[in-house]
PDB file of N, CA and C in Angstrom:
ATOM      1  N   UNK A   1      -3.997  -9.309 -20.234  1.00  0.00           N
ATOM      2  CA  UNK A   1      -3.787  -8.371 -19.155  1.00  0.00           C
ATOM      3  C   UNK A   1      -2.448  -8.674 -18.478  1.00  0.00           C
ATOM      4  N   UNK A   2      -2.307 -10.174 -18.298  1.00  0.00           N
ATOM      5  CA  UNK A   2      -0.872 -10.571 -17.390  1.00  0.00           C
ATOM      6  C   UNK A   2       0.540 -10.034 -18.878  1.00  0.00           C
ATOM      7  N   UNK A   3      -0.085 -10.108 -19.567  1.00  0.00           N
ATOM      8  CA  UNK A   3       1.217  -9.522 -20.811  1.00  0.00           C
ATOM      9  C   UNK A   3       1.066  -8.207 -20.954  1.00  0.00           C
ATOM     10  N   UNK A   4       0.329  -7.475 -20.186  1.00  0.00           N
ATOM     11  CA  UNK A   4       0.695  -5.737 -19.856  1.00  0.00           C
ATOM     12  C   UNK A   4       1.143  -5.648 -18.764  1.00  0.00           C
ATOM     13  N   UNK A   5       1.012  -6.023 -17.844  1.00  0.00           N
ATOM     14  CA  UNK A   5       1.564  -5.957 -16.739  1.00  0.00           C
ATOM     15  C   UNK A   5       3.167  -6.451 -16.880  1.00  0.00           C
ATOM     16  N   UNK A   6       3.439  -7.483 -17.246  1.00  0.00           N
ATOM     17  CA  UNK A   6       4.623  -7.747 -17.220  1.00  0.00           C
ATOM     18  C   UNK A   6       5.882  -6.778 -18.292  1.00  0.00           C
ATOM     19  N   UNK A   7       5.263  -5.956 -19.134  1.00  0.00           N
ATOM     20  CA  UNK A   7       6.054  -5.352 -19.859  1.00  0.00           C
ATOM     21  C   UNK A   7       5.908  -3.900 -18.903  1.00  0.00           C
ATOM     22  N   UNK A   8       5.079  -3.957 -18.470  1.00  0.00           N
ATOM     23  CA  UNK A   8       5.260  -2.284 -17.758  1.00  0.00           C
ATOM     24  C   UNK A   8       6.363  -2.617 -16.758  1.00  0.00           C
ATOM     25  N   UNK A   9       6.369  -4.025 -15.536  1.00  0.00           N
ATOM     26  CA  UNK A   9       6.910  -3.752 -14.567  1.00  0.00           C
ATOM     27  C   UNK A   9       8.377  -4.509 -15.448  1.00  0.00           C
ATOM     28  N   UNK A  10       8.472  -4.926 -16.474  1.00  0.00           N
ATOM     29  CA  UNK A  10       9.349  -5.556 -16.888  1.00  0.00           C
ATOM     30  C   UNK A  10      10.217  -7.050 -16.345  1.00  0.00           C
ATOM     31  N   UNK A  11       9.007  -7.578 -15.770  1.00  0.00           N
ATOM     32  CA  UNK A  11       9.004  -9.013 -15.452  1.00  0.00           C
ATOM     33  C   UNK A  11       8.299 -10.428 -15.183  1.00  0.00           C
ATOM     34  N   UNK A  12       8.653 -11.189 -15.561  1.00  0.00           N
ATOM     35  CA  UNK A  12       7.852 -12.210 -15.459  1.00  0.00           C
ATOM     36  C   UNK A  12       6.509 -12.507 -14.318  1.00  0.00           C
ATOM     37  N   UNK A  13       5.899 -12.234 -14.255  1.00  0.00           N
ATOM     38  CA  UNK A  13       4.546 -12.740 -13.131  1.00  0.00           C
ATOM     39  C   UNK A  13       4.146 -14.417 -13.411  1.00  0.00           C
ATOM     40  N   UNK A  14       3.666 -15.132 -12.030  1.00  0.00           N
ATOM     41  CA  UNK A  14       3.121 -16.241 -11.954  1.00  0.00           C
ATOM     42  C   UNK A  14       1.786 -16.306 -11.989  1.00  0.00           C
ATOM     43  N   UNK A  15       1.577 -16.900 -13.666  1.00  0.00           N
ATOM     44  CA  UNK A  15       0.253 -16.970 -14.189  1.00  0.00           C
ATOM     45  C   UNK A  15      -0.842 -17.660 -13.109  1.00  0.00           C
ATOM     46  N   UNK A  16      -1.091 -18.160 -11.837  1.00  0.00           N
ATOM     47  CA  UNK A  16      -2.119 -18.337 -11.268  1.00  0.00           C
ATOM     48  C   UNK A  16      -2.378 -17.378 -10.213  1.00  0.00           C
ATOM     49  N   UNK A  17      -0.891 -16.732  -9.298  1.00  0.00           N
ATOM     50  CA  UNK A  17      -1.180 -16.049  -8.404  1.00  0.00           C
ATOM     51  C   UNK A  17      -1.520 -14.620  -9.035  1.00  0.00           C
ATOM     52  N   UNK A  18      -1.261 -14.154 -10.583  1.00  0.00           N
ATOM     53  CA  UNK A  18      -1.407 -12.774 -11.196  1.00  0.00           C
ATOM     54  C   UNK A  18      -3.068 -13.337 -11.306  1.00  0.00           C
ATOM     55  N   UNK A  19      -3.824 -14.454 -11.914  1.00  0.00           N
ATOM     56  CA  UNK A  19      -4.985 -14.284 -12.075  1.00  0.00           C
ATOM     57  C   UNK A  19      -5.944 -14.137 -10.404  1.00  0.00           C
ATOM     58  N   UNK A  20      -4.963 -15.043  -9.705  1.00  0.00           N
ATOM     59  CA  UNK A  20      -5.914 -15.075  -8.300  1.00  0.00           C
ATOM     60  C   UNK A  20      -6.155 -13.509  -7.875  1.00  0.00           C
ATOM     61  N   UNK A  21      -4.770 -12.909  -8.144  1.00  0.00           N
ATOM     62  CA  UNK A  21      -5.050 -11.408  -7.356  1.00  0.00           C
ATOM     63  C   UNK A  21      -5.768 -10.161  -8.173  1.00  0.00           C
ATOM     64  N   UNK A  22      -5.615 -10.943  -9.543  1.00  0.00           N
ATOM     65  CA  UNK A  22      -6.977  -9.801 -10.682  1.00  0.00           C
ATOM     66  C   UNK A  22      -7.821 -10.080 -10.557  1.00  0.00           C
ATOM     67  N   UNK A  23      -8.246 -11.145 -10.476  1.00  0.00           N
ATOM     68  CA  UNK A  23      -9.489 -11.566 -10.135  1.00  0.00           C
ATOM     69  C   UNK A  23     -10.233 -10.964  -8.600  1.00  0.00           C
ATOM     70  N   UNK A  24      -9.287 -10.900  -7.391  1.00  0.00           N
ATOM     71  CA  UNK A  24      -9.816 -10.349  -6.402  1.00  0.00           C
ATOM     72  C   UNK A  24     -10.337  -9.112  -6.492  1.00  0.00           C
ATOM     73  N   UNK A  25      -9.756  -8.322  -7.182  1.00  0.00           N
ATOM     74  CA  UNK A  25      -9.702  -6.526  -7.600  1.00  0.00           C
ATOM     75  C   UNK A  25     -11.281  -6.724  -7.903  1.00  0.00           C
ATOM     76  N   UNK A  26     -11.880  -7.737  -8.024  1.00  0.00           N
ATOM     77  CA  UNK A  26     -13.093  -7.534  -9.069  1.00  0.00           C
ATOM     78  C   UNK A  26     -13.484  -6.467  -9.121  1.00  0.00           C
ATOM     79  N   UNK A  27     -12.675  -6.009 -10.738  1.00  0.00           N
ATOM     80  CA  UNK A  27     -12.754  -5.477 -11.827  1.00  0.00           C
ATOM     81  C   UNK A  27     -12.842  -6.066 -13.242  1.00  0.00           C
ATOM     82  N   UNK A  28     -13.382  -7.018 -13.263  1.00  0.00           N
ATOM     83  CA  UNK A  28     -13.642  -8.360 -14.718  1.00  0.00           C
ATOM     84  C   UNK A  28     -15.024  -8.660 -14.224  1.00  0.00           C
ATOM     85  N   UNK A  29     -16.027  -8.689 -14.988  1.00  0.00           N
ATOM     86  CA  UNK A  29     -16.940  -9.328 -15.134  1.00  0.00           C
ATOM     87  C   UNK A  29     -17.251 -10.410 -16.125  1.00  0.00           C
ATOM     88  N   UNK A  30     -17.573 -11.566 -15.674  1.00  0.00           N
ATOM     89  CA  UNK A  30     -17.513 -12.677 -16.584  1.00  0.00           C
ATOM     90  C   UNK A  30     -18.856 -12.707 -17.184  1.00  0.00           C
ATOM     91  N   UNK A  31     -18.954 -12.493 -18.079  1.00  0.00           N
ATOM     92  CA  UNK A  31     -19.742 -12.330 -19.576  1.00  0.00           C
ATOM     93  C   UNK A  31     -20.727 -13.830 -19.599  1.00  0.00           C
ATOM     94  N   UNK A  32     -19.884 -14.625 -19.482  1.00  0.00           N
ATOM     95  CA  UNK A  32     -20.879 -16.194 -18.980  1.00  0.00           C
ATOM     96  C   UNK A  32     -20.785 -16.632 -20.930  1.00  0.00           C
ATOM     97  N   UNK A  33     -19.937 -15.783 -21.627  1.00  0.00           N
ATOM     98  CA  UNK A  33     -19.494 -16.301 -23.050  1.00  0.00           C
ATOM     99  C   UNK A  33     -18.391 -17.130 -22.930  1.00  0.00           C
ATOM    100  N   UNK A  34     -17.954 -17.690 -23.893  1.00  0.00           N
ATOM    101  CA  UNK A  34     -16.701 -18.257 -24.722  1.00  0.00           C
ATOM    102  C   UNK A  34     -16.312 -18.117 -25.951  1.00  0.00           C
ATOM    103  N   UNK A  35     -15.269 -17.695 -26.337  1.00  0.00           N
ATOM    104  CA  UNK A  35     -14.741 -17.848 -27.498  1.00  0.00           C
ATOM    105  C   UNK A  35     -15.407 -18.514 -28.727  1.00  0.00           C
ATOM    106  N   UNK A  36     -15.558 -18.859 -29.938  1.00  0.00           N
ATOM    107  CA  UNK A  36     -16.217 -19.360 -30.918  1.00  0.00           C
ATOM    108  C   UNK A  36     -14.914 -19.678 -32.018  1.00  0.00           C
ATOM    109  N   UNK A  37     -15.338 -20.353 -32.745  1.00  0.00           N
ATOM    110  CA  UNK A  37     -14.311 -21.274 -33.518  1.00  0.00           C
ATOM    111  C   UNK A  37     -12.844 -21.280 -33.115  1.00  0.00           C
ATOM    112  N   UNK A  38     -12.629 -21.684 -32.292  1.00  0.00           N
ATOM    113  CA  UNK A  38     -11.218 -21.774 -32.187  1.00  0.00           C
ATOM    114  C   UNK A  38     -10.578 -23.470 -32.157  1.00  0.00           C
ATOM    115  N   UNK A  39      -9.695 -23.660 -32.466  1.00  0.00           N
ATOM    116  CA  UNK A  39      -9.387 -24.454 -32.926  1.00  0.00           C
ATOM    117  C   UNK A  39      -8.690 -25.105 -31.055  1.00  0.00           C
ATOM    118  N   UNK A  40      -8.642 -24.507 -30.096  1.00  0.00           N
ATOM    119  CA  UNK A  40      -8.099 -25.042 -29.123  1.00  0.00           C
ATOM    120  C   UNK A  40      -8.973 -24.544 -27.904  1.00  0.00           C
ATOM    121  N   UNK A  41      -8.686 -25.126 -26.050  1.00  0.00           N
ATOM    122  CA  UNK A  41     -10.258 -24.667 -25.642  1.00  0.00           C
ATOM    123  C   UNK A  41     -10.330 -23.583 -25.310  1.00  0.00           C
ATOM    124  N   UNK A  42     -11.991 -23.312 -25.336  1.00  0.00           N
ATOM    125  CA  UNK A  42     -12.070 -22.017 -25.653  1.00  0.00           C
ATOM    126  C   UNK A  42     -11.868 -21.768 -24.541  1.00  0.00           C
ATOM    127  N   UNK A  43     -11.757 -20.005 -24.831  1.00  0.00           N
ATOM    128  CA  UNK A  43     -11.368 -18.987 -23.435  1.00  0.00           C
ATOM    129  C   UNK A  43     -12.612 -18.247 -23.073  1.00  0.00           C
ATOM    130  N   UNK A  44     -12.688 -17.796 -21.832  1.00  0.00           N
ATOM    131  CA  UNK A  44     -14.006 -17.370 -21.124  1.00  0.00           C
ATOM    132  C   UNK A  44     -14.046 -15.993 -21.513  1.00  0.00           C
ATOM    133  N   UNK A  45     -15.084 -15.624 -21.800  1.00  0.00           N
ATOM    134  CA  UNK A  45     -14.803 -13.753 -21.859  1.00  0.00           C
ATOM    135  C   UNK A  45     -15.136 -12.700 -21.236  1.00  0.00           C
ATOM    136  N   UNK A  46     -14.493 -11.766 -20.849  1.00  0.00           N
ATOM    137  CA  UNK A  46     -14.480 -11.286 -19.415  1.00  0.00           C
ATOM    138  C   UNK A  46     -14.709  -9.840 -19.948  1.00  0.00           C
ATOM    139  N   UNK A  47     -15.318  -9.093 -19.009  1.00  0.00           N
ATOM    140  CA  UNK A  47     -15.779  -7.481 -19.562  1.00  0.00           C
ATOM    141  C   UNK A  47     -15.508  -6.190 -17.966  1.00  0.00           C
ATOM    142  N   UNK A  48     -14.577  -5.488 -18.665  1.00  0.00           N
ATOM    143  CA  UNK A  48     -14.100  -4.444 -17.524  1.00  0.00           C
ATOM    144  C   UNK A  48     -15.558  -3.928 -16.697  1.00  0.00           C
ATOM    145  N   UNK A  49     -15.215  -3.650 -15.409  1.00  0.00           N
ATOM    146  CA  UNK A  49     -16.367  -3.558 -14.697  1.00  0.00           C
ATOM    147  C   UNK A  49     -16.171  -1.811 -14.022  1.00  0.00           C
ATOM    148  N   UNK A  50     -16.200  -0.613 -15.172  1.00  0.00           N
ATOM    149  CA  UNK A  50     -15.993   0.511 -14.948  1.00  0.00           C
ATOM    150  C   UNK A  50     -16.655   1.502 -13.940  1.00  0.00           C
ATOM    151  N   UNK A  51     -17.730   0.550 -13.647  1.00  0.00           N
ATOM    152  CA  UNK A  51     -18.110   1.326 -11.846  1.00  0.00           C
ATOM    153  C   UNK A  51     -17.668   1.238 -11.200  1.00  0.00           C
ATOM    154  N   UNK A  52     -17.254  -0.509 -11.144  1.00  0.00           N
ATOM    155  CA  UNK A  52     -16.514  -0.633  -9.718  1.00  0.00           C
ATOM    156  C   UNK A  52     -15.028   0.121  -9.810  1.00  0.00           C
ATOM    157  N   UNK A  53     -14.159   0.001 -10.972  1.00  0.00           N
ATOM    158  CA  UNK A  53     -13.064   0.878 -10.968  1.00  0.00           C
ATOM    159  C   UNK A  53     -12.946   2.284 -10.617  1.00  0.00           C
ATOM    160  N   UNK A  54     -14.298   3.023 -11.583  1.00  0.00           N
ATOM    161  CA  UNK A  54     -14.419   4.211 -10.725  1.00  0.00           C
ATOM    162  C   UNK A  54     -14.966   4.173  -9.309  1.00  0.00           C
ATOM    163  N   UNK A  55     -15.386   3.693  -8.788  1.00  0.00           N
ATOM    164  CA  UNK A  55     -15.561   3.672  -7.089  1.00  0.00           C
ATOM    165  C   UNK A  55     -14.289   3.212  -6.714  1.00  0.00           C
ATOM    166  N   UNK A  56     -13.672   2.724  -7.239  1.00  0.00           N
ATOM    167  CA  UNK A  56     -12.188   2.262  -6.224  1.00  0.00           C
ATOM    168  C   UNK A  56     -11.355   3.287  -6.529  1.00  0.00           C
ATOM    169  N   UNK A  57     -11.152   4.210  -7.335  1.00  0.00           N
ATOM    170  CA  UNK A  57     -10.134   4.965  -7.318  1.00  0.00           C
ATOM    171  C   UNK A  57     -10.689   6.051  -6.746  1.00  0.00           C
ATOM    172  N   UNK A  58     -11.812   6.453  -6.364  1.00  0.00           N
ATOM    173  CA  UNK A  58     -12.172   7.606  -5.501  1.00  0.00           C
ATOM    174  C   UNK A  58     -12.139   7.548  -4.337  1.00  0.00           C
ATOM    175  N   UNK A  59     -11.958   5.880  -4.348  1.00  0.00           N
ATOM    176  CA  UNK A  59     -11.343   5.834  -2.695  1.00  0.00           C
ATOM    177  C   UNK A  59     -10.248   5.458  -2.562  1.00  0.00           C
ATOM    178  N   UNK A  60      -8.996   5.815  -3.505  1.00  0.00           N
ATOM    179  CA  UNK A  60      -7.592   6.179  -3.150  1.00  0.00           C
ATOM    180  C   UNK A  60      -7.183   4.957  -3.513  1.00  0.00           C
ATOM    181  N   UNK A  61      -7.800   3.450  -4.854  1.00  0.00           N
ATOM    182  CA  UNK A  61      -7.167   2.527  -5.263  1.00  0.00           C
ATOM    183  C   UNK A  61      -6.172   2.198  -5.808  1.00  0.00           C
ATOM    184  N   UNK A  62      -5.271   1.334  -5.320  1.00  0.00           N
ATOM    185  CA  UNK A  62      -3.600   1.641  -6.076  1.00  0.00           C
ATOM    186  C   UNK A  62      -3.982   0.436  -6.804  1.00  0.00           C
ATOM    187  N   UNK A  63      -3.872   0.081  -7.984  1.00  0.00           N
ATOM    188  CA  UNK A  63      -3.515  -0.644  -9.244  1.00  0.00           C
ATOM    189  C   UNK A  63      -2.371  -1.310  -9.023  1.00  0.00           C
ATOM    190  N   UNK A  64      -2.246  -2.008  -7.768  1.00  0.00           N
ATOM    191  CA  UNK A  64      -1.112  -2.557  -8.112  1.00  0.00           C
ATOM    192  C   UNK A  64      -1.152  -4.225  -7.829  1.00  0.00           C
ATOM    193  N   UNK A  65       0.096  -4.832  -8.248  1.00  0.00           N
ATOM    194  CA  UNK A  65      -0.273  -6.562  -7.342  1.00  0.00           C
ATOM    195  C   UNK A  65       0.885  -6.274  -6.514  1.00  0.00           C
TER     196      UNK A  65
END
């Protein structure tokens, strides 16, 4: 997600304050999975939370950081 963002606005973002403030949006729901065979540690897996997005944009949500 932080590597779409940075090609749209065409710049680098700081990987803890871009997760602190996606994470606030809660719009990610954490799945309570991990990754499987990977050879390095695993990553948590996270699932778009399309109610709450549609309730935030009907109340005028800007997508932005």
């Amino acid at each position: 997600m932080q590597h779409l963002y940075e090609a749209v606005l065409g710049q680098a973002l700081d990987k803890r304050n871009f997760r602190k403030k996606f994470l606030a949006m809660e719009l990610l729901k954490d799945t309570g999975e991990v990754q499987q065979d990977v050879a390095h540690r695993a990553a948590a897996l996270w699932a778009f939370d399309r109610r709450r997005y549609e309730r935030l944009r009907k109340e005028g949500f800007n997508f932005s950081l």
